[in-house]
N, C-alpha and C. Protein backbone atom coordinates (compact mmCIF):
# COMPACT_ATOMS: atom_id res chain seq x y z
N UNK A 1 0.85 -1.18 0.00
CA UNK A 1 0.00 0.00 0.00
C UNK A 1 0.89 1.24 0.00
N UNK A 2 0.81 1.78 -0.49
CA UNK A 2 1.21 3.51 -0.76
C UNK A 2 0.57 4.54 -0.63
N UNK A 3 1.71 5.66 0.75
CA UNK A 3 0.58 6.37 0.93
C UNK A 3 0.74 7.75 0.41
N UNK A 4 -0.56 8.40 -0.02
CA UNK A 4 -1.16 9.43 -1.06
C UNK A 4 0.21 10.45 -0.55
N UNK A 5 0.02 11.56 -1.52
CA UNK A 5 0.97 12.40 -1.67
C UNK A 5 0.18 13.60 0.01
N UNK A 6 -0.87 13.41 0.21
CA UNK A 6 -1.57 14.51 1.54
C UNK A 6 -0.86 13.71 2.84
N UNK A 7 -1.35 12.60 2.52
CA UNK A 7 -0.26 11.38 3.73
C UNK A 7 1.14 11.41 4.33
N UNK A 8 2.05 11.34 2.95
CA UNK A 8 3.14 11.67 3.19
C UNK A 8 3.40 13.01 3.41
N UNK A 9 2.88 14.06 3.11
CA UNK A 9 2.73 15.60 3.26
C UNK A 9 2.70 15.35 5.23
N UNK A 10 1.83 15.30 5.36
CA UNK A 10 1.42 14.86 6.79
C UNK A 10 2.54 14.32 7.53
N UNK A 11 2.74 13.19 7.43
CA UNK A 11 3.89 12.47 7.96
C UNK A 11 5.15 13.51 7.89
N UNK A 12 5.41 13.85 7.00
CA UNK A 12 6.49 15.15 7.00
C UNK A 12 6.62 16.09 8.15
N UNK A 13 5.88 16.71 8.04
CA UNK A 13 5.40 17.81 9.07
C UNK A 13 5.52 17.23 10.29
N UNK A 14 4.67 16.05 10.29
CA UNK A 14 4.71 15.79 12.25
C UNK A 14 5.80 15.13 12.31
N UNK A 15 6.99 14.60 11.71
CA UNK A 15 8.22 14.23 12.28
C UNK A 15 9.19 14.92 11.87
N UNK A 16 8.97 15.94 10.89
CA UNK A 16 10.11 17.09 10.93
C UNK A 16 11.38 16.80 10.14
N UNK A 17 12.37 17.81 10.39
CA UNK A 17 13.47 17.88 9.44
C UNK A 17 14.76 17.20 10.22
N UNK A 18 15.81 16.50 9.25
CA UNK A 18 16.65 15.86 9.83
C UNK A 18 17.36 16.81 10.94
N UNK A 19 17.54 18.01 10.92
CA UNK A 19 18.05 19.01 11.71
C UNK A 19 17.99 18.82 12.98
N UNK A 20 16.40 18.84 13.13
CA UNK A 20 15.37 19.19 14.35
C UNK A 20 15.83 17.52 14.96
N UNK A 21 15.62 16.84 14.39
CA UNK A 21 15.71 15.00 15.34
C UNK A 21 17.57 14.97 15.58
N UNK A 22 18.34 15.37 15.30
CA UNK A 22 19.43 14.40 14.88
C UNK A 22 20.76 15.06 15.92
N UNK A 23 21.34 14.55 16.56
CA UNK A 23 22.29 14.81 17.78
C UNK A 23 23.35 15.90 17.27
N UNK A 24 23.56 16.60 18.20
CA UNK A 24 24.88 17.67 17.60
C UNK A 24 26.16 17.16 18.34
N UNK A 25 25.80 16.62 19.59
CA UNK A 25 27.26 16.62 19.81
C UNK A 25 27.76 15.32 19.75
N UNK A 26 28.27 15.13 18.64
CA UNK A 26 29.21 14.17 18.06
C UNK A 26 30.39 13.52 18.13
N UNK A 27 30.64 12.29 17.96
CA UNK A 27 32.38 11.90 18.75
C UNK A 27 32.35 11.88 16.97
N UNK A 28 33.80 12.70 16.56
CA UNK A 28 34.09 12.59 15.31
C UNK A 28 35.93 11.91 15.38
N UNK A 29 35.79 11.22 14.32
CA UNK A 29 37.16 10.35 14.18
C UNK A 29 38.12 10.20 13.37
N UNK A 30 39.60 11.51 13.04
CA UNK A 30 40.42 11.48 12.13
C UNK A 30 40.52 10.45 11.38
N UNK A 31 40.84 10.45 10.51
CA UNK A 31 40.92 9.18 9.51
C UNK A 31 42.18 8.43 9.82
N UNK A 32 43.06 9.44 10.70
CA UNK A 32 44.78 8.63 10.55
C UNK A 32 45.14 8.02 12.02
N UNK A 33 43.45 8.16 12.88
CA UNK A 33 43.65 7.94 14.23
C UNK A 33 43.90 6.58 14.14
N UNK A 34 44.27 5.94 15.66
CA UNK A 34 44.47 4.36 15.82
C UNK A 34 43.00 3.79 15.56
N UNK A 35 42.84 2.41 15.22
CA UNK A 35 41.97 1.71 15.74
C UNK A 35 41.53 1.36 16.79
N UNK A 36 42.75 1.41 17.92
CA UNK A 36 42.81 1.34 19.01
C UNK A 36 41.97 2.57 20.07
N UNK A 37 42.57 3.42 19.47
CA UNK A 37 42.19 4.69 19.89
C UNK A 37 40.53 5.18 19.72
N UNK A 38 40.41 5.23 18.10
CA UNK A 38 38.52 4.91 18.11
C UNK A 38 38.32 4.11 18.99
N UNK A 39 37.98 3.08 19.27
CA UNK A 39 37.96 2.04 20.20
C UNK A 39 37.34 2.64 21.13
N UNK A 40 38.09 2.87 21.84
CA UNK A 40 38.35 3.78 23.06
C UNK A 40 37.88 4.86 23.09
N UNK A 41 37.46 5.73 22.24
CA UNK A 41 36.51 7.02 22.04
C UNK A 41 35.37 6.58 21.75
N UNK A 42 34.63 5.86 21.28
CA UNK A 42 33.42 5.01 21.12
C UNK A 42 32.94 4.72 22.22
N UNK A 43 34.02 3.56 23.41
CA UNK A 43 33.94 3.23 24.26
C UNK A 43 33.51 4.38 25.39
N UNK A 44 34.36 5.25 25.67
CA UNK A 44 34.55 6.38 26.43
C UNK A 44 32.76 7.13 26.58
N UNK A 45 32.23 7.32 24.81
CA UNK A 45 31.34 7.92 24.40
C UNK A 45 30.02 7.13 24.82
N UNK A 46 30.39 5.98 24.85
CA UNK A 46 28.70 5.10 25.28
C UNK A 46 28.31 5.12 23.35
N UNK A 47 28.96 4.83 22.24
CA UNK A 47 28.26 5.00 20.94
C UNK A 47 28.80 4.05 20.41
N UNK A 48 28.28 3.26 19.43
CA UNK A 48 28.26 2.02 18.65
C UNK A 48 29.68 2.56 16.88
N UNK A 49 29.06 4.00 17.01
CA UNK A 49 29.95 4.43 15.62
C UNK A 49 30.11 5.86 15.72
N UNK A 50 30.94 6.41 14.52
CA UNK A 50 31.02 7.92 14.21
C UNK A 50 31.55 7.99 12.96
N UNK A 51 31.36 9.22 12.93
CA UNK A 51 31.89 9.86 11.38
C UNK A 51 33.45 10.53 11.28
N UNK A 52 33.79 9.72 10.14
CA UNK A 52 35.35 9.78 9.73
C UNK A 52 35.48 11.08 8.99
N UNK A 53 36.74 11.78 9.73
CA UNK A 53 36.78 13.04 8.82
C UNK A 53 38.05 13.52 9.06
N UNK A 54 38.02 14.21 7.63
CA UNK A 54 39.44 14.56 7.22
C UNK A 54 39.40 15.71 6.19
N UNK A 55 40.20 16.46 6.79
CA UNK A 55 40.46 17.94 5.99
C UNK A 55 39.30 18.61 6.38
N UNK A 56 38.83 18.09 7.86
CA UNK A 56 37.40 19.05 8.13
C UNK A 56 35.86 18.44 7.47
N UNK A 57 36.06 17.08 6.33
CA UNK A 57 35.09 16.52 5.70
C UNK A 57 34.72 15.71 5.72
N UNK A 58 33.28 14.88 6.02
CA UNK A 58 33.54 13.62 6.71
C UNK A 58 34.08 12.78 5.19
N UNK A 59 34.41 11.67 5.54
CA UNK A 59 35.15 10.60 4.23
C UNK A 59 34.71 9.05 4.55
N UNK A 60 33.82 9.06 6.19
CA UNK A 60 33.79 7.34 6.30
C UNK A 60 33.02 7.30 7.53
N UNK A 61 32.42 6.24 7.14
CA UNK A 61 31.78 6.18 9.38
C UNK A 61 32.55 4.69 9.62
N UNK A 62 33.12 4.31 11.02
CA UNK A 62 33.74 3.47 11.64
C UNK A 62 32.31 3.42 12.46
N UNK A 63 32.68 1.57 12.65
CA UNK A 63 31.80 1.46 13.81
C UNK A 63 32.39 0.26 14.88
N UNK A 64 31.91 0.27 15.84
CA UNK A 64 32.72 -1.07 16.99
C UNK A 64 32.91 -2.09 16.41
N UNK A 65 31.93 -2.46 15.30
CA UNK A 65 32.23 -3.83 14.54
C UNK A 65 32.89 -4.08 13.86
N UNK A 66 33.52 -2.57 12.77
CA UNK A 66 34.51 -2.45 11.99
C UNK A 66 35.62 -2.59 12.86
N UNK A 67 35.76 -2.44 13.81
CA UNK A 67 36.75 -2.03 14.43
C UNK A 67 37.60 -3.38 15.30
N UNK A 68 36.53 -4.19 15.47
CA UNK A 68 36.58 -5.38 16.19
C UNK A 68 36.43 -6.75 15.45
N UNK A 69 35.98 -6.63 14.23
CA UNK A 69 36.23 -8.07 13.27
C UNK A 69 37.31 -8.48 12.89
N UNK A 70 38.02 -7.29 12.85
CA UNK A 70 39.60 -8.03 12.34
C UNK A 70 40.55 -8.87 13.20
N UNK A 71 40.22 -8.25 14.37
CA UNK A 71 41.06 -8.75 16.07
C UNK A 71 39.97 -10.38 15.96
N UNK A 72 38.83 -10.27 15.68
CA UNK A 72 38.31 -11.39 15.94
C UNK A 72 39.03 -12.65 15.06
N UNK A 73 38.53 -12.44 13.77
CA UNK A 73 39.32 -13.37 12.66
C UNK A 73 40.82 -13.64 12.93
N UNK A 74 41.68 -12.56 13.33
CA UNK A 74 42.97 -12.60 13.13
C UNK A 74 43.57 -13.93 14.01
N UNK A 75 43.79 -15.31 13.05
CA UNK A 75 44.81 -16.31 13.28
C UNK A 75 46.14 -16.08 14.62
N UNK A 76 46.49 -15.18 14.19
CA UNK A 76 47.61 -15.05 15.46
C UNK A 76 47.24 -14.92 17.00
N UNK A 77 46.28 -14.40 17.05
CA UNK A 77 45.62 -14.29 18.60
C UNK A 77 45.14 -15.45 18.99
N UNK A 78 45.39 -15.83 20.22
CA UNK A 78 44.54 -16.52 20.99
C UNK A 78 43.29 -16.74 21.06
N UNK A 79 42.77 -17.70 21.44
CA UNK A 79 41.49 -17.70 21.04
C UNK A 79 40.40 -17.03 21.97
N UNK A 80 41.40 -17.27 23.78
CA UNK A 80 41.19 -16.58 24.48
C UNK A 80 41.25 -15.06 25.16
N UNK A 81 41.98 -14.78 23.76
CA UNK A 81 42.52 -12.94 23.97
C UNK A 81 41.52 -12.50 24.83
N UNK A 82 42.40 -11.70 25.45
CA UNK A 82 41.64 -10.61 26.21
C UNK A 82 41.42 -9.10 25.49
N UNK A 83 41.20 -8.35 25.74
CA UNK A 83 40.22 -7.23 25.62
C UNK A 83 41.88 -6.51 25.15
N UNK A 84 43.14 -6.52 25.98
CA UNK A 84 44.33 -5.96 26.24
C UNK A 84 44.66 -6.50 25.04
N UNK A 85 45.16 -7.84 24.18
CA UNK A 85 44.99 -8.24 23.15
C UNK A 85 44.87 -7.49 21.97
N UNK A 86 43.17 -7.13 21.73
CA UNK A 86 42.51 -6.74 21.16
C UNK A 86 42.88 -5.31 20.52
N UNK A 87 42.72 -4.37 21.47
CA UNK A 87 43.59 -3.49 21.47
C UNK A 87 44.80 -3.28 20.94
N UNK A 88 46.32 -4.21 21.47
CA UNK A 88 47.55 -3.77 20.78
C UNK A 88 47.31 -4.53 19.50
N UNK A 89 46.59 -5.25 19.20
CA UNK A 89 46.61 -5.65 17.75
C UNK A 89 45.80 -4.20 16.54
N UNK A 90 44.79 -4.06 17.73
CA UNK A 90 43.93 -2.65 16.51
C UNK A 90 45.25 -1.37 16.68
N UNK A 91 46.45 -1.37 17.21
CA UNK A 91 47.33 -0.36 17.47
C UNK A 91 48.06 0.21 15.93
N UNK A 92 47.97 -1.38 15.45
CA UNK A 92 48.72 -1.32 14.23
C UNK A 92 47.63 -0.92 12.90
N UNK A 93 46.83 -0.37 13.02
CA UNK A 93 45.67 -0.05 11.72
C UNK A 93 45.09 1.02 12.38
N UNK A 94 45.00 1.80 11.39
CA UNK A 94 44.29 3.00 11.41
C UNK A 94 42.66 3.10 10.99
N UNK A 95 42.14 4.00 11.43
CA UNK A 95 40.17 4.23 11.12
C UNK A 95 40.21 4.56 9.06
N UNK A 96 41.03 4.37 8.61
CA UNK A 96 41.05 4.50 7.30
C UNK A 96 40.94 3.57 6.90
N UNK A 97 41.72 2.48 7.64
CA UNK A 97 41.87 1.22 6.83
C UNK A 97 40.96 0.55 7.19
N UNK A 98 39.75 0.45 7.85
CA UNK A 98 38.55 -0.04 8.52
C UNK A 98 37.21 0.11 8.02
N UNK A 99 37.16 1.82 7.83
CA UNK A 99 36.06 2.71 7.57
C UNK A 99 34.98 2.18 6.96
N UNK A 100 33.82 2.39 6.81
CA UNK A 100 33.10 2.33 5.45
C UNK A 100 33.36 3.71 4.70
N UNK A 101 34.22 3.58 3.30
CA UNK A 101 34.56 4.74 2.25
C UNK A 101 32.96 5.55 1.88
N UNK A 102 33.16 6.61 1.30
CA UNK A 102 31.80 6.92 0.68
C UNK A 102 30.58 7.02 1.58
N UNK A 103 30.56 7.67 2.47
CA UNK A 103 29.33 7.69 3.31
C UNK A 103 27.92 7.93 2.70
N UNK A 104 27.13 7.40 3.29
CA UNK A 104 25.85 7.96 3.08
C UNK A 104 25.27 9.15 4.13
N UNK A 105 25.00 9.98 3.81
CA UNK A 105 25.15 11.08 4.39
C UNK A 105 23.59 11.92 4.17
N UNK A 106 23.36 12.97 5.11
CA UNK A 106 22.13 13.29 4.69
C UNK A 106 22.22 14.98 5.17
N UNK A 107 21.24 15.54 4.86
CA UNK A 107 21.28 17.37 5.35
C UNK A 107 20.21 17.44 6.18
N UNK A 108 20.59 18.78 7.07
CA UNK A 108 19.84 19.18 7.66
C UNK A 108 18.40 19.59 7.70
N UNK A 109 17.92 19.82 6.59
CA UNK A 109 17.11 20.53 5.85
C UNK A 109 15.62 19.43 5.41
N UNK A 110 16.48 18.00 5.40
CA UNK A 110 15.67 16.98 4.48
C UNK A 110 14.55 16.69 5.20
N UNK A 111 13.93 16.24 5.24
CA UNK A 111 12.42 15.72 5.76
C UNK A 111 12.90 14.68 6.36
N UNK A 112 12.42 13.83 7.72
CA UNK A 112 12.95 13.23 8.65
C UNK A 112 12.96 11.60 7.64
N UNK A 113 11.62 11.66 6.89
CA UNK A 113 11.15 10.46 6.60
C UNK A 113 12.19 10.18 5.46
N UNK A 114 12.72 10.87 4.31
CA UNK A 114 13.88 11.07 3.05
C UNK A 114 14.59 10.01 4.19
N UNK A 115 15.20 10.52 5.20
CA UNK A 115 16.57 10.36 5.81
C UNK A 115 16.29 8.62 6.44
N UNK A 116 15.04 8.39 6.58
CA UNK A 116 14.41 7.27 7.17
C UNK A 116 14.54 6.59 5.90
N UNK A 117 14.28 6.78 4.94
CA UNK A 117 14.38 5.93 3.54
C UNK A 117 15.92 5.67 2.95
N UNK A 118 16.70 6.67 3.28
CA UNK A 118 17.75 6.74 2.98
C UNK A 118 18.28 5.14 3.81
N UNK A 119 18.24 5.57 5.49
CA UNK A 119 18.41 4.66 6.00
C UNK A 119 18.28 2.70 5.44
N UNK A 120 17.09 3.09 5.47
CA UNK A 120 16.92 1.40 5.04
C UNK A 120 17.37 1.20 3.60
N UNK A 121 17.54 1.68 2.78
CA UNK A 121 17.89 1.70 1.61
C UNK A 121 19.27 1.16 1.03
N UNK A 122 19.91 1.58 2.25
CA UNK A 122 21.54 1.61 2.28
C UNK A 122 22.19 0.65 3.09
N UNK A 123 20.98 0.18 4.12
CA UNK A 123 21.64 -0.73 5.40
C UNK A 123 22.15 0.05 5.99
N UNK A 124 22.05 1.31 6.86
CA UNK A 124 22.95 1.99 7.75
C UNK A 124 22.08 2.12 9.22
N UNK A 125 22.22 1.87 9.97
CA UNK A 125 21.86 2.64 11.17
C UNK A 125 22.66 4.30 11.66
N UNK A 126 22.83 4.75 11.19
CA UNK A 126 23.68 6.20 11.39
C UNK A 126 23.32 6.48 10.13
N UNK A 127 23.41 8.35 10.29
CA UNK A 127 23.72 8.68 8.83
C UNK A 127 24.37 10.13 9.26
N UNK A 128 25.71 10.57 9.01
CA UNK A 128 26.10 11.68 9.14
C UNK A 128 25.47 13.04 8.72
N UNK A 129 25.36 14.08 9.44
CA UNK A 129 24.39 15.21 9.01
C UNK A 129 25.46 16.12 8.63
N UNK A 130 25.44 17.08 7.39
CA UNK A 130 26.46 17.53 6.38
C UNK A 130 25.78 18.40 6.12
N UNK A 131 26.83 19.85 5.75
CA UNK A 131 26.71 21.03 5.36
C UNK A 131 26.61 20.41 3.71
N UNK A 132 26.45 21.64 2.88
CA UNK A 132 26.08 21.12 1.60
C UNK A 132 27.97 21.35 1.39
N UNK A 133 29.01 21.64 1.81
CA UNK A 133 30.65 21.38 1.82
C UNK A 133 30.58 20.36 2.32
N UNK A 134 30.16 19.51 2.90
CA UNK A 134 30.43 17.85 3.67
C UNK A 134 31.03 18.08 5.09
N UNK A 135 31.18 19.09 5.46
CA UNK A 135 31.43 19.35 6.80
C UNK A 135 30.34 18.63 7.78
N UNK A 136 30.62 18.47 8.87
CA UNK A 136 30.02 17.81 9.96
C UNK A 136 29.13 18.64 10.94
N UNK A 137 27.63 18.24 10.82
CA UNK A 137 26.98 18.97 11.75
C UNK A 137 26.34 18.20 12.42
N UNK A 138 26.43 17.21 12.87
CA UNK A 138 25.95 16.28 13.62
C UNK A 138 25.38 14.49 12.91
N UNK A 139 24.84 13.52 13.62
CA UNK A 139 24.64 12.24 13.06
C UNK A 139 22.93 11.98 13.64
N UNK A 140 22.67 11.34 12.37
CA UNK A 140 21.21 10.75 12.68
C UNK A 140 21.16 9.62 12.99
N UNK A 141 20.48 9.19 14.30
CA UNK A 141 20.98 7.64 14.34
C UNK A 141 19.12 6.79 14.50
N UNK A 142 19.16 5.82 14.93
CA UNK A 142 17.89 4.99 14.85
C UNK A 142 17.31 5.50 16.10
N UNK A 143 17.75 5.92 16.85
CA UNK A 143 17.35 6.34 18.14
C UNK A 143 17.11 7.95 17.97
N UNK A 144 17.60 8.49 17.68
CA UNK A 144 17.08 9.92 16.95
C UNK A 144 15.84 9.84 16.89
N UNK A 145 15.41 9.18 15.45
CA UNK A 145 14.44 9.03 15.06
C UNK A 145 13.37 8.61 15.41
N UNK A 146 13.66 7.01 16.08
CA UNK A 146 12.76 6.75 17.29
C UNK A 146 12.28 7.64 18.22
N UNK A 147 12.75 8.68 18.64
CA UNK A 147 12.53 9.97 19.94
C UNK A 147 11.23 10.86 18.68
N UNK A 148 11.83 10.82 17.75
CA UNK A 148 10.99 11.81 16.78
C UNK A 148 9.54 11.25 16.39
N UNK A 149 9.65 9.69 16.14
CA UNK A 149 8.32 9.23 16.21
C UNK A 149 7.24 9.64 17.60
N UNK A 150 7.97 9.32 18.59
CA UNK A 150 7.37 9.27 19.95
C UNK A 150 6.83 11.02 19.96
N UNK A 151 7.60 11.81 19.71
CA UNK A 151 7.49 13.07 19.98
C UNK A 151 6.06 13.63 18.58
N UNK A 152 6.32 13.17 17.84
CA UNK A 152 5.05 12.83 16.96
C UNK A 152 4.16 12.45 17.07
N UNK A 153 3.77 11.18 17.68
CA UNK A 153 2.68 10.76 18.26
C UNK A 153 2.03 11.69 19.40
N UNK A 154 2.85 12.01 20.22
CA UNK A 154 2.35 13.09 21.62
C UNK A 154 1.72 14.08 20.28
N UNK A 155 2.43 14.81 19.33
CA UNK A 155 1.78 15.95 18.89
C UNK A 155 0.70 15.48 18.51
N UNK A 156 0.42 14.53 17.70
CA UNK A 156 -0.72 13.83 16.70
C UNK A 156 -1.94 13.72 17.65
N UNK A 157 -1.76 13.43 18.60
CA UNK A 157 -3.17 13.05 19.76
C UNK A 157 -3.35 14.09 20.50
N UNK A 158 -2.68 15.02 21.16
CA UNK A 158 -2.55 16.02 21.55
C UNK A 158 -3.08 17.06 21.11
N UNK A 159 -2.65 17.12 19.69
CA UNK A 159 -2.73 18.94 18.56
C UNK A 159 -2.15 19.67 19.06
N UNK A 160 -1.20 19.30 20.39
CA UNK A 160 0.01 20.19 20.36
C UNK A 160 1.39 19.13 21.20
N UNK A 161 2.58 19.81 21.35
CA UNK A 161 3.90 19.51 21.46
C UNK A 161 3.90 19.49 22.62
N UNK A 162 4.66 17.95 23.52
CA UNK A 162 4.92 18.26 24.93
C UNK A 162 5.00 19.35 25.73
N UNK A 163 6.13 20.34 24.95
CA UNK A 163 6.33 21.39 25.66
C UNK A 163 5.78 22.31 25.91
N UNK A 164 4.67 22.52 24.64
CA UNK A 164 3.56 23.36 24.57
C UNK A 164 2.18 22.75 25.80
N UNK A 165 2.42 21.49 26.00
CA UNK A 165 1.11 20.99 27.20
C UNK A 165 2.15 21.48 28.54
N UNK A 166 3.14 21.65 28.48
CA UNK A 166 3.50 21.93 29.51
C UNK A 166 3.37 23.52 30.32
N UNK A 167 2.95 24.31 29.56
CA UNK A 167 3.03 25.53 29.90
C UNK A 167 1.37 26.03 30.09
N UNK A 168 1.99 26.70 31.18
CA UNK A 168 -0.08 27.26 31.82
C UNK A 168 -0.75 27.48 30.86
């Protein structure tokens, strides 16, 4: 089923622009940093991934899994490695050599649902938020969006915005 062009009009409006849903403050990750080191800024951050950037532009998103499949596969380790392991082995590779190249990326500006299509389209859970230069203005993640549905629904039943029921 497909819905009418007033539908999706609708849907637009009550979940808004990637801008309005999508986190600003961002763990962002040189391209020439350690693996080790992302790691550890991920870790530090409580976040699954981030956006790779270089010369100020993003170029890649790393994520814990990129970061951690190679230590897994890698023959030379133990089978029992520890975590310490893991680490001096990601010492020797950089977030370049890991990355996903070519991001999928989205603007501020776009309609929440574009960025939701984008999403599944591509297989990404993240999608870096970009100046129309590729500069970094924050990341859209599944949880973003999820907050934006919820915050949608309150408006939809409501006819107005939490914050707006909140005030005398």
């Amino acid at each position: 089923m497909t819905a009418t062009m007033e539908e999706q009009t609708t849907l637009e409006r009550l979940l808004g622009t990637v801008g309005e849903a999508m986190t600003r403050d961002v763990v962002l990750l040189a391209a020439d940093t350690t693996a080790a080191m992302a790691l550890r800024r991920l870790d530090e951050k409580a976040v699954s991934g981030a956006p790779v950037v270089e010369r100020g532009r993003v170029v890649g998103v790393i994520t814990r899994r990129d970061l951690l499949v190679p230590t897994l596969l890698d023959p030379a380790g133990p089978p029992a490695a520890g975590v310490a392991w893991h680490r001096n082995r990601l010492d020797g590779l950089r977030v370049s050599d890991l990355m996903s190249g070519e991001p999928v990326t989205a603007e501020p500006d776009w309609p929440l649902v574009r960025a939701v299509q984008t999403m599944i389209v591509h297989g990404v859970n993240r999608l870096p938020v970009v100046d129309q230069a590729g500069r970094p203005l924050g990341v859209l993640t599944r949880d973003d969006v999820l907050g934006a549905v919820v915050g949608a629904g309150s408006k939809d039943r409501q006819g107005q915005s939490p914050a707006q029921e909140a005030q005398p």
